[in-house]
Structures are given as structure tokens and as C-alpha cells.
C-alpha atoms as a PDB file:
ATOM      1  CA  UNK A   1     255.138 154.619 190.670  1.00  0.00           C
ATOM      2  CA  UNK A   2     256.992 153.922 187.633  1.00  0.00           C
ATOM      3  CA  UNK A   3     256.084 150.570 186.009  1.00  0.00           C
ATOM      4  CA  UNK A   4     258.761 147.037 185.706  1.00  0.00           C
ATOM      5  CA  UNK A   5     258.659 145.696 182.076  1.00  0.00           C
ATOM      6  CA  UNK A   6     260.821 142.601 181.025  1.00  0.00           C
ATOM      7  CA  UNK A   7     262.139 141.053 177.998  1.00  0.00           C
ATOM      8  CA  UNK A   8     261.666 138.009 177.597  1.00  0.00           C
ATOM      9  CA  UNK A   9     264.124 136.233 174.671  1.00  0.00           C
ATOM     10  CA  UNK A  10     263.693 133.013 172.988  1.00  0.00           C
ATOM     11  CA  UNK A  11     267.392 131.813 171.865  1.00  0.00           C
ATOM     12  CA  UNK A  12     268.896 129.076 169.855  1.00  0.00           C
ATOM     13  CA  UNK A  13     272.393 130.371 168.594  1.00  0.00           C
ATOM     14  CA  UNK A  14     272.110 134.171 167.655  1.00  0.00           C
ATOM     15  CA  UNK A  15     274.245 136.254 168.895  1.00  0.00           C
ATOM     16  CA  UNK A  16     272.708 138.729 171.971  1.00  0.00           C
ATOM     17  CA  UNK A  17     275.550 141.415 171.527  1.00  0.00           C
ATOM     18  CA  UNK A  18     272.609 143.891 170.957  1.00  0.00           C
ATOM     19  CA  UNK A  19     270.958 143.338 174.537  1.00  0.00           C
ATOM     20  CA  UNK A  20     273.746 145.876 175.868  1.00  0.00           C
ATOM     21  CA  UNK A  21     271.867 148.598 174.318  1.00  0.00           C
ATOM     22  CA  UNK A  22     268.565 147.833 176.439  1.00  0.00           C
ATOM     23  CA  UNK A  23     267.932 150.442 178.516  1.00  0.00           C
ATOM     24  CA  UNK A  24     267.753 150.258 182.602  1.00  0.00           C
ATOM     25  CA  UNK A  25     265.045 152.752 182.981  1.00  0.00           C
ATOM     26  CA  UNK A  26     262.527 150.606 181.349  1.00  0.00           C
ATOM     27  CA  UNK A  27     263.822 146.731 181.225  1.00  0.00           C
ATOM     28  CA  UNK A  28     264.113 145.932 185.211  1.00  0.00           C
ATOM     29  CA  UNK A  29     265.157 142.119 184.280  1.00  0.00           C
ATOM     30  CA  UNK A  30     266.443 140.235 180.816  1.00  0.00           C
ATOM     31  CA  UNK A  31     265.227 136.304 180.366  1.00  0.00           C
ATOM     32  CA  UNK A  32     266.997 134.352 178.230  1.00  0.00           C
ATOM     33  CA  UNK A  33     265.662 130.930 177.155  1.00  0.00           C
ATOM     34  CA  UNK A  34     268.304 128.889 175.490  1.00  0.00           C
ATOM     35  CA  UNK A  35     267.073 126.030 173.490  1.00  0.00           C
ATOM     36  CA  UNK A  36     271.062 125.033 172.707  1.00  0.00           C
ATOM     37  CA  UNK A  37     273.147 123.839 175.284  1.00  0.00           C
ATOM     38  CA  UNK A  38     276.676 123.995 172.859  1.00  0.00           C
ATOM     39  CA  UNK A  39     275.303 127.912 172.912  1.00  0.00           C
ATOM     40  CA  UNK A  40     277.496 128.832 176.146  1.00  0.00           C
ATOM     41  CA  UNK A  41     278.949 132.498 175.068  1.00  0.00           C
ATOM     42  CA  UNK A  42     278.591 134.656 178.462  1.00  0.00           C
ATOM     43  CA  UNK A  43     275.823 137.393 178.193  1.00  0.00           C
ATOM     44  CA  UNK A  44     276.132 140.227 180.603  1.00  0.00           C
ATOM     45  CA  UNK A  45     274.700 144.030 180.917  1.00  0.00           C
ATOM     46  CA  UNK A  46     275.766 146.576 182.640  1.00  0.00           C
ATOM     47  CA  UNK A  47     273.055 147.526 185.171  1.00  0.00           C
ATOM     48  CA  UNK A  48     270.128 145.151 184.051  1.00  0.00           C
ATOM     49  CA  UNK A  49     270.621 141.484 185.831  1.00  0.00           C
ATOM     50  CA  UNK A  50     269.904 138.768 183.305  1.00  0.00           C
ATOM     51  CA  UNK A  51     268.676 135.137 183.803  1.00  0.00           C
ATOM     52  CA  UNK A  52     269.217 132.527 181.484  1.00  0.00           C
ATOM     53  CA  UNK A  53     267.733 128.812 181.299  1.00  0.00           C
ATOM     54  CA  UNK A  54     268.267 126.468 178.965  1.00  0.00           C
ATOM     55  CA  UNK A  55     265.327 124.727 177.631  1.00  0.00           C
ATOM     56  CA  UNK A  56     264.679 121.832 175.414  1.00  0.00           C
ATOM     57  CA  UNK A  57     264.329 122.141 171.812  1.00  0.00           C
ATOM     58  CA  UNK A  58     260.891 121.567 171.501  1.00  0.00           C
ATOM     59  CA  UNK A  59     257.939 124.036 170.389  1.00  0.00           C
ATOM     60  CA  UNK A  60     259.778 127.189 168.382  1.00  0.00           C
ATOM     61  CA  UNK A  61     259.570 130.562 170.276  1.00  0.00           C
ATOM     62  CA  UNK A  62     256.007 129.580 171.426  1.00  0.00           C
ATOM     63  CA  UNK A  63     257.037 127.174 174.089  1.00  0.00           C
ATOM     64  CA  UNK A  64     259.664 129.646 175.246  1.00  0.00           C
ATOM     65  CA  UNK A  65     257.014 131.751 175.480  1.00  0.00           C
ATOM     66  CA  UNK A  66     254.859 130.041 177.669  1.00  0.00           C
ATOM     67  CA  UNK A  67     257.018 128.617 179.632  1.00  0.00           C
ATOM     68  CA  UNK A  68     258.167 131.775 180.885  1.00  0.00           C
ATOM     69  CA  UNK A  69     254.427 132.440 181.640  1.00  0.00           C
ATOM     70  CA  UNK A  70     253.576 129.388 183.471  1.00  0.00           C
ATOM     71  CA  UNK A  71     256.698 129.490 185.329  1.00  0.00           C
ATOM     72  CA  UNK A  72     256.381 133.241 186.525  1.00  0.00           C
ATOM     73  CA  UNK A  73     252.354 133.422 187.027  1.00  0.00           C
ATOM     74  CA  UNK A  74     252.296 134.898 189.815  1.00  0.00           C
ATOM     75  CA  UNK A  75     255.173 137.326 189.760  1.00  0.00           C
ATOM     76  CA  UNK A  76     255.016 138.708 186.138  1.00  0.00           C
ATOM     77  CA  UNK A  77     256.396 142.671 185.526  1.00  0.00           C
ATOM     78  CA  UNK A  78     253.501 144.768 184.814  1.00  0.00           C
ATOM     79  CA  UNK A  79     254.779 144.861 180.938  1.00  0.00           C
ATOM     80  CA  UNK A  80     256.746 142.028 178.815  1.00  0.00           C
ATOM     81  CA  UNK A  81     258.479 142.233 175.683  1.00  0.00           C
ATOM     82  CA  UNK A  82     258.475 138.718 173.744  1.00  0.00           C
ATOM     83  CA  UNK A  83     261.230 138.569 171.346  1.00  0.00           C
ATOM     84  CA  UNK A  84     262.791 135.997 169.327  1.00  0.00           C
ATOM     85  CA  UNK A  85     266.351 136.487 169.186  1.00  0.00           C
ATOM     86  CA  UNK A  86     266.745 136.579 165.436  1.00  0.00           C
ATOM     87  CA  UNK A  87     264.663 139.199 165.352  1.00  0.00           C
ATOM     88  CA  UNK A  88     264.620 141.008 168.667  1.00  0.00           C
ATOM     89  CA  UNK A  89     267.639 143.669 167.087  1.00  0.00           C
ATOM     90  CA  UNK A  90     264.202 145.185 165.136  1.00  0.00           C
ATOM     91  CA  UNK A  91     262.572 145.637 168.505  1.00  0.00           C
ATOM     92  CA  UNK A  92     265.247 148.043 170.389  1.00  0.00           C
ATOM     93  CA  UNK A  93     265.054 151.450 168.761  1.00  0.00           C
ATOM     94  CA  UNK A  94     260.942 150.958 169.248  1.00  0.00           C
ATOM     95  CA  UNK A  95     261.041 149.801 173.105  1.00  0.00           C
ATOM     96  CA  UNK A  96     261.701 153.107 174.515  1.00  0.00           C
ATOM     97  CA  UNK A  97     258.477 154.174 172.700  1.00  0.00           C
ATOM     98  CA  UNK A  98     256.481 151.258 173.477  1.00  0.00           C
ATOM     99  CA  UNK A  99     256.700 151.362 177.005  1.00  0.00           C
ATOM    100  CA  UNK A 100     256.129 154.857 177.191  1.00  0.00           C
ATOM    101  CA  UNK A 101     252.866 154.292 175.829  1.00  0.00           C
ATOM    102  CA  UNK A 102     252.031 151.053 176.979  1.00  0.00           C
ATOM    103  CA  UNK A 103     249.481 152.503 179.754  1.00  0.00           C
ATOM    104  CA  UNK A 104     247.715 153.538 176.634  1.00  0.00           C
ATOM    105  CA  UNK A 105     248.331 150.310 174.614  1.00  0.00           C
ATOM    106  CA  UNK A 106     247.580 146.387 175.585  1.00  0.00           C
ATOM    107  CA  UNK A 107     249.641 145.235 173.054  1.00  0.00           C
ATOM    108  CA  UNK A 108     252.260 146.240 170.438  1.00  0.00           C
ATOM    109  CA  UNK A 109     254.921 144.956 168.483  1.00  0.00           C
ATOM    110  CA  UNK A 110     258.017 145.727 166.883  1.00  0.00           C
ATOM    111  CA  UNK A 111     256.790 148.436 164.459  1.00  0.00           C
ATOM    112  CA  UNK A 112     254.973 150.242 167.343  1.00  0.00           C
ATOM    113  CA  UNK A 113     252.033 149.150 166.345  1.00  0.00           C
ATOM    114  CA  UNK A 114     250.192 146.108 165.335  1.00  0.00           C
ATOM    115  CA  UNK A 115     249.692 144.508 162.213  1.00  0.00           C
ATOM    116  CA  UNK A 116     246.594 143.353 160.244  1.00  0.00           C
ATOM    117  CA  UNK A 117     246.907 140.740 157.795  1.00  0.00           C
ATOM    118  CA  UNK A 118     244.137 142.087 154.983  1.00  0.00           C
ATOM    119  CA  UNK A 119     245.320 138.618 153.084  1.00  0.00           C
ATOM    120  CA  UNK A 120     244.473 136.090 155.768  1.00  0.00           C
ATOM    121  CA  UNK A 121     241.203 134.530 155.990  1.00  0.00           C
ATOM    122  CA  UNK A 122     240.409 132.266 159.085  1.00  0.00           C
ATOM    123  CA  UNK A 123     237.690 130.885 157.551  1.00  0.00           C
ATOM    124  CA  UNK A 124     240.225 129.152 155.260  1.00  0.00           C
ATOM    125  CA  UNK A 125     241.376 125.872 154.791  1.00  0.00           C
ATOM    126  CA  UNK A 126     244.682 126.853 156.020  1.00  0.00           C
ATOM    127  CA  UNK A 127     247.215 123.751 156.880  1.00  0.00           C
ATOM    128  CA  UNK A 128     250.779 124.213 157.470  1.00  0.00           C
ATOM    129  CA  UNK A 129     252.252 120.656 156.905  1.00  0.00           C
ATOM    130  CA  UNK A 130     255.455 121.938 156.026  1.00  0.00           C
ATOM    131  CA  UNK A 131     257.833 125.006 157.336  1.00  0.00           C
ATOM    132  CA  UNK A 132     261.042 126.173 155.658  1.00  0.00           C
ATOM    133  CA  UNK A 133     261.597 122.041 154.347  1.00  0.00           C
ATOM    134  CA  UNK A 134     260.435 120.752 157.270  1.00  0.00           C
ATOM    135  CA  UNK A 135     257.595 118.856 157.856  1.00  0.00           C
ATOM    136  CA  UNK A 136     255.557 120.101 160.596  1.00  0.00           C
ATOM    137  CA  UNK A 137     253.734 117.568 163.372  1.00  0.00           C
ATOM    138  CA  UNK A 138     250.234 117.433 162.199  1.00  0.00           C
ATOM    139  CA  UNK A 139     247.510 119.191 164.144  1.00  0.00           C
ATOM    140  CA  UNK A 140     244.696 116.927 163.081  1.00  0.00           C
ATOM    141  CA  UNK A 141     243.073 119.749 162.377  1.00  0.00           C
ATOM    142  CA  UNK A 142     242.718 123.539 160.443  1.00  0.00           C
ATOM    143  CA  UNK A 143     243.277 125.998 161.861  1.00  0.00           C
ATOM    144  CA  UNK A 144     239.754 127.605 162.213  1.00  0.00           C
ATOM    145  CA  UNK A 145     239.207 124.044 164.184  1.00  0.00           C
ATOM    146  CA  UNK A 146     242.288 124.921 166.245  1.00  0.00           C
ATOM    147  CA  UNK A 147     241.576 128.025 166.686  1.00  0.00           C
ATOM    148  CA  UNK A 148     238.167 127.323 168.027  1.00  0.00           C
ATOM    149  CA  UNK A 149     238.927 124.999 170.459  1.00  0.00           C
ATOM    150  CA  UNK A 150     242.172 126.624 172.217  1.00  0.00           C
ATOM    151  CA  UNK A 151     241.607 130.525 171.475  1.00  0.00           C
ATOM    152  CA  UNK A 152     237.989 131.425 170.840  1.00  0.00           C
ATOM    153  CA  UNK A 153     234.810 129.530 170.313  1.00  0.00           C
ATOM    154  CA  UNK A 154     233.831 132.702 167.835  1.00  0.00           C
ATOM    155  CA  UNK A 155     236.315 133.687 164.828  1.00  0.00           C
ATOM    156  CA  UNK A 156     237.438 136.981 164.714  1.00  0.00           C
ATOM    157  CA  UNK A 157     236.143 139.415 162.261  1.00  0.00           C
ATOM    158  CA  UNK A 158     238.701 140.787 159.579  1.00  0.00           C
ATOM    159  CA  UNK A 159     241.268 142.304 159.180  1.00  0.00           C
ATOM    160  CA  UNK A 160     242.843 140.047 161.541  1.00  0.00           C
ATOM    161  CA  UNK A 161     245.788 141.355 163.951  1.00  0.00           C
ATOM    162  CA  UNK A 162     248.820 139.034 163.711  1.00  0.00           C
ATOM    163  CA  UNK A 163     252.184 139.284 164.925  1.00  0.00           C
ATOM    164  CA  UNK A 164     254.415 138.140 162.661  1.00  0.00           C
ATOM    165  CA  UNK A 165     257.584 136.962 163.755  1.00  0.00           C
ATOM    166  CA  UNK A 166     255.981 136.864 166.839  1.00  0.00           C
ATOM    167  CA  UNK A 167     257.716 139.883 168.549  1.00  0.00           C
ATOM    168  CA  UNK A 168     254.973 141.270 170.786  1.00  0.00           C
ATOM    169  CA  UNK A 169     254.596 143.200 174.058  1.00  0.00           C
ATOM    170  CA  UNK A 170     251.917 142.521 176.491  1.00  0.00           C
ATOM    171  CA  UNK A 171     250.230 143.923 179.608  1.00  0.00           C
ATOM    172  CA  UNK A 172     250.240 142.029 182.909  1.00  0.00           C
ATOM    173  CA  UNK A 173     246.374 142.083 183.634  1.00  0.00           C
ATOM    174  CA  UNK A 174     246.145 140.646 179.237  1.00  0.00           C
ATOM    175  CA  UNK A 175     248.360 137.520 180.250  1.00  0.00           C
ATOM    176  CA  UNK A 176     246.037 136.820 183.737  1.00  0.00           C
ATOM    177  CA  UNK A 177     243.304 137.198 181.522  1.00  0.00           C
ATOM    178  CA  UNK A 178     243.465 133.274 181.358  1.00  0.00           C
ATOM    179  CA  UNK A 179     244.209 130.873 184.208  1.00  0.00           C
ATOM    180  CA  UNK A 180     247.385 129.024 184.457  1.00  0.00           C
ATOM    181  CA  UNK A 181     246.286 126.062 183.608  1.00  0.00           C
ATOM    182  CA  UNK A 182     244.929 127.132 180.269  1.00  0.00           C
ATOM    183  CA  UNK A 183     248.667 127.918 179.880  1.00  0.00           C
ATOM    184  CA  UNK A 184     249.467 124.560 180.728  1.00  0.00           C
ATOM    185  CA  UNK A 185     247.145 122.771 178.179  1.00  0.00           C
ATOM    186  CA  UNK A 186     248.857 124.706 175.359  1.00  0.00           C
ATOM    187  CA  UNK A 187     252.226 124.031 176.189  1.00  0.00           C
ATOM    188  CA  UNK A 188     251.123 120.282 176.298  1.00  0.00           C
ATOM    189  CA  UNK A 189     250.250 120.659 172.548  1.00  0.00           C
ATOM    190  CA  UNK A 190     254.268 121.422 171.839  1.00  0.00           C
ATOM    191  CA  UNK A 191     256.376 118.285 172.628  1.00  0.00           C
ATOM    192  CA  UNK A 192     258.081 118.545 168.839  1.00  0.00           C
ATOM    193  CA  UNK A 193     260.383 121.119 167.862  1.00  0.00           C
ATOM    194  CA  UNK A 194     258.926 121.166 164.129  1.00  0.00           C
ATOM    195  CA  UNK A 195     254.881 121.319 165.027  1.00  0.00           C
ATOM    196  CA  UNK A 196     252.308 122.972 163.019  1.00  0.00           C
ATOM    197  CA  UNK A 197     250.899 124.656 166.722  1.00  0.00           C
ATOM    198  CA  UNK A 198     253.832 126.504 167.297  1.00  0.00           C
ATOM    199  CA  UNK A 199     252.914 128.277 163.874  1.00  0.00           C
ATOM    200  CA  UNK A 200     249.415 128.263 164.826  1.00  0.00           C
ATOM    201  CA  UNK A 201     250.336 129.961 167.946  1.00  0.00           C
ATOM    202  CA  UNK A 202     252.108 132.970 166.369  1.00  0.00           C
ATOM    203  CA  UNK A 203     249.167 133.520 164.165  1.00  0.00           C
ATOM    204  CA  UNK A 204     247.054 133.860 167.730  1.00  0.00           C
ATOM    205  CA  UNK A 205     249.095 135.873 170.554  1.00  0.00           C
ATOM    206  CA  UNK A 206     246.759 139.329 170.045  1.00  0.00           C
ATOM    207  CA  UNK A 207     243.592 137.023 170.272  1.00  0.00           C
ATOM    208  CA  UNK A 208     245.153 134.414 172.947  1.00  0.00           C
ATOM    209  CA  UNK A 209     245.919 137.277 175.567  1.00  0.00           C
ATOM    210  CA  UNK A 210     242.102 139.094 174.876  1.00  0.00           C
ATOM    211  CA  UNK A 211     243.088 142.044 173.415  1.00  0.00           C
ATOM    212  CA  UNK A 212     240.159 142.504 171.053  1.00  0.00           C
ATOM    213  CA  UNK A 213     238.560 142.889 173.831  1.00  0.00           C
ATOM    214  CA  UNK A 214     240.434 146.515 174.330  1.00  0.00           C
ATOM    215  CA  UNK A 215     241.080 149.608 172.143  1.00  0.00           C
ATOM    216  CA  UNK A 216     244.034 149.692 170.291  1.00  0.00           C
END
């Protein structure tokens, strides 16, 4: 029985020209999550039926994310590509190849495979008060704190797997892993657009869904 895999896309204004070349054999449905409503250029494919929400602009990617999650709980594709739009071009030429060896593969990203920050300690002092000139809502905490209490009561051990950019693909059974309300409390955390969680978050997807729990 062949498997469904989405795409889920988290979209403020960058142009989506490149979903056309998304294949029908492996995406069965495209989600776009539009975080600006003056964004209203018509998206269509072919063969693969697209729906697209428009969100508020709160929370980066990572409230796109999970909103998608909470929203579909109970009727999520067996596979799901999370892409942010800006970056999502990267992810085409590898999808063909991730699906096909997603059976063998909880999670992987962009570069077909996942990568492992040899320069990032969690045991740091890491803050991010400010991203890109911004500054970001404050945690109130590190992120080993943060970590802790959302993600894992026990740091990982290095290297540890991040997905930068946070372009990712994830297994079904990885996302039920935790209950939908655990999905809820995190999306609480993001009610700012510019919020040091959403960062936080991005630096915690291959850890949030259980994957060290599975070979890679």
C-alpha cells in the first residue's frame, strides 16, 4: 500500500512558483500557512490539491508548524515534509529520495540527512535576546532550562542533531509520540512573532518528535 506524505509550508511573502515541480506520486496534499494576508497571489498545481490558511503573525515557522499538528491530530499522512518557504526550493530535488527511504528513516532534512552541530553545547549558557536586529521575547530562561522542562528532563549527549532552518521530515507514529495537548502547551509559549522559543524550537524538532530514540 503505497504511503501519503504531505508538505506542509510556512509562508509570509515568498514566492511558491517552485511547488509546481512537487511530484504527485509522493505529495498526496500541499498546506500552505500564510502568515500575510496582503500575500493573495493564487497558488495552484496541477494534480496535487492545495490548502491554504492564513494565520496570524505570531511564532516564526514554529507556530505554523504546530498548528498544523494540533489541528490535523488525528488525520496526519503517514510522512510530512516541514518547510519554510524561503527555504523549501533546497528541499525539492531531495524529496523524491527522502520519501523513498523514509520507511528506513524517522527523520531527515533537506540534505538527506541530518545534521549534527559539533559546535553547540547544551550545557551552555546560550540566550538568544536578539535575532537578525530584533529583540526576541524573553524566555526567562536558558535554554538547557527550556529545554528541560518542554523537551526532555535529560540533555542529550553530543554531537547534537539540529535542523537548521528548520526544514525537516517526520514520520506519523514520531509526531503521536506526544499527546495533543503537549502540542497545545507549546504553541501557548508563541503569542509574539519575534520570541526567543520559536528559535528554541528549531534547535529541538529531532529531540521534540523522539527520534533519538530510533536509528538513524
Amino acid at each position: 500500500m503505497k504511503k501519503q506524505a504531505d508538505i506542509v509550508i510556512a509562508q509570509y511573502n515568498e514566492p511558491l512558483k517552485w511547488i509546481s515541480t512537487l511530484d504527485s506520486n509522493i505529495i498526496s496534499k500541499i498546506y500552505i500557512y500564510t502568515k500575510n494576508r496582503q500575500n493573495i497571489t493564487e497558488i495552484t498545481h496541477p494534480k496535487i490539491p492545495i490548502s491554504r490558511v492564513y494565520l496570524p503573525n505570531i511564532g516564526r515557522e514554529a507556530h505554523t508548524y504546530l498548528h498544523h499538528i494540533i489541528n490535523h491530530y488525528n488525520k496526519l499522512s503517514d510522512f510530512i515534509f516541514f518547510v519554510q518557504g524561503s527555504h523549501a526550493t533546497l528541499s525539492v530535488p531531495c524529496i523524491n529520495r527522502i520519501y523513498n527511504k523514509f520507511i528506513m528513516n524517522p527523520l531527515v532534512t533537506r540534505t538527506d540527512n541530518f545534521d549534527k552541530s559539533q559546535s553547540f553545547y547544551l550545557g551552555s549558557e546560550l540566550k538568544l535576546r536578539r535575532w537578525r536586529g530584533c529583540a526576541l521575547k524573553d524566555t526567562g530562561m536558558k535554554f538547557p532550562e527550556w529545554y528541560k522542562k518542554n523537551i526532555n528532563n535529560n540533555l542529550p549527549r553530543q554531537p547534537y542533531a539540529i535542523y537548521w532552518e528548520a526544514n525537516f521530515g517526520v514520520r506519523k507514529e514520531n509526531i503521536l509520540s506526544r499527546s495533543k495537548q503537549y502540542y497545545i502547551d507549546l504553541i501557548s509559549q508563541l503569542d509574539e512573532n519575534n520570541t526567543e522559543v520559536a528559535h528554541f524550537l528549531e534547535r529541538s524538532w529531532f529531540y521534540l518528535f523522539n527520534l533519538q530514540n530510533h536509528s538513524m
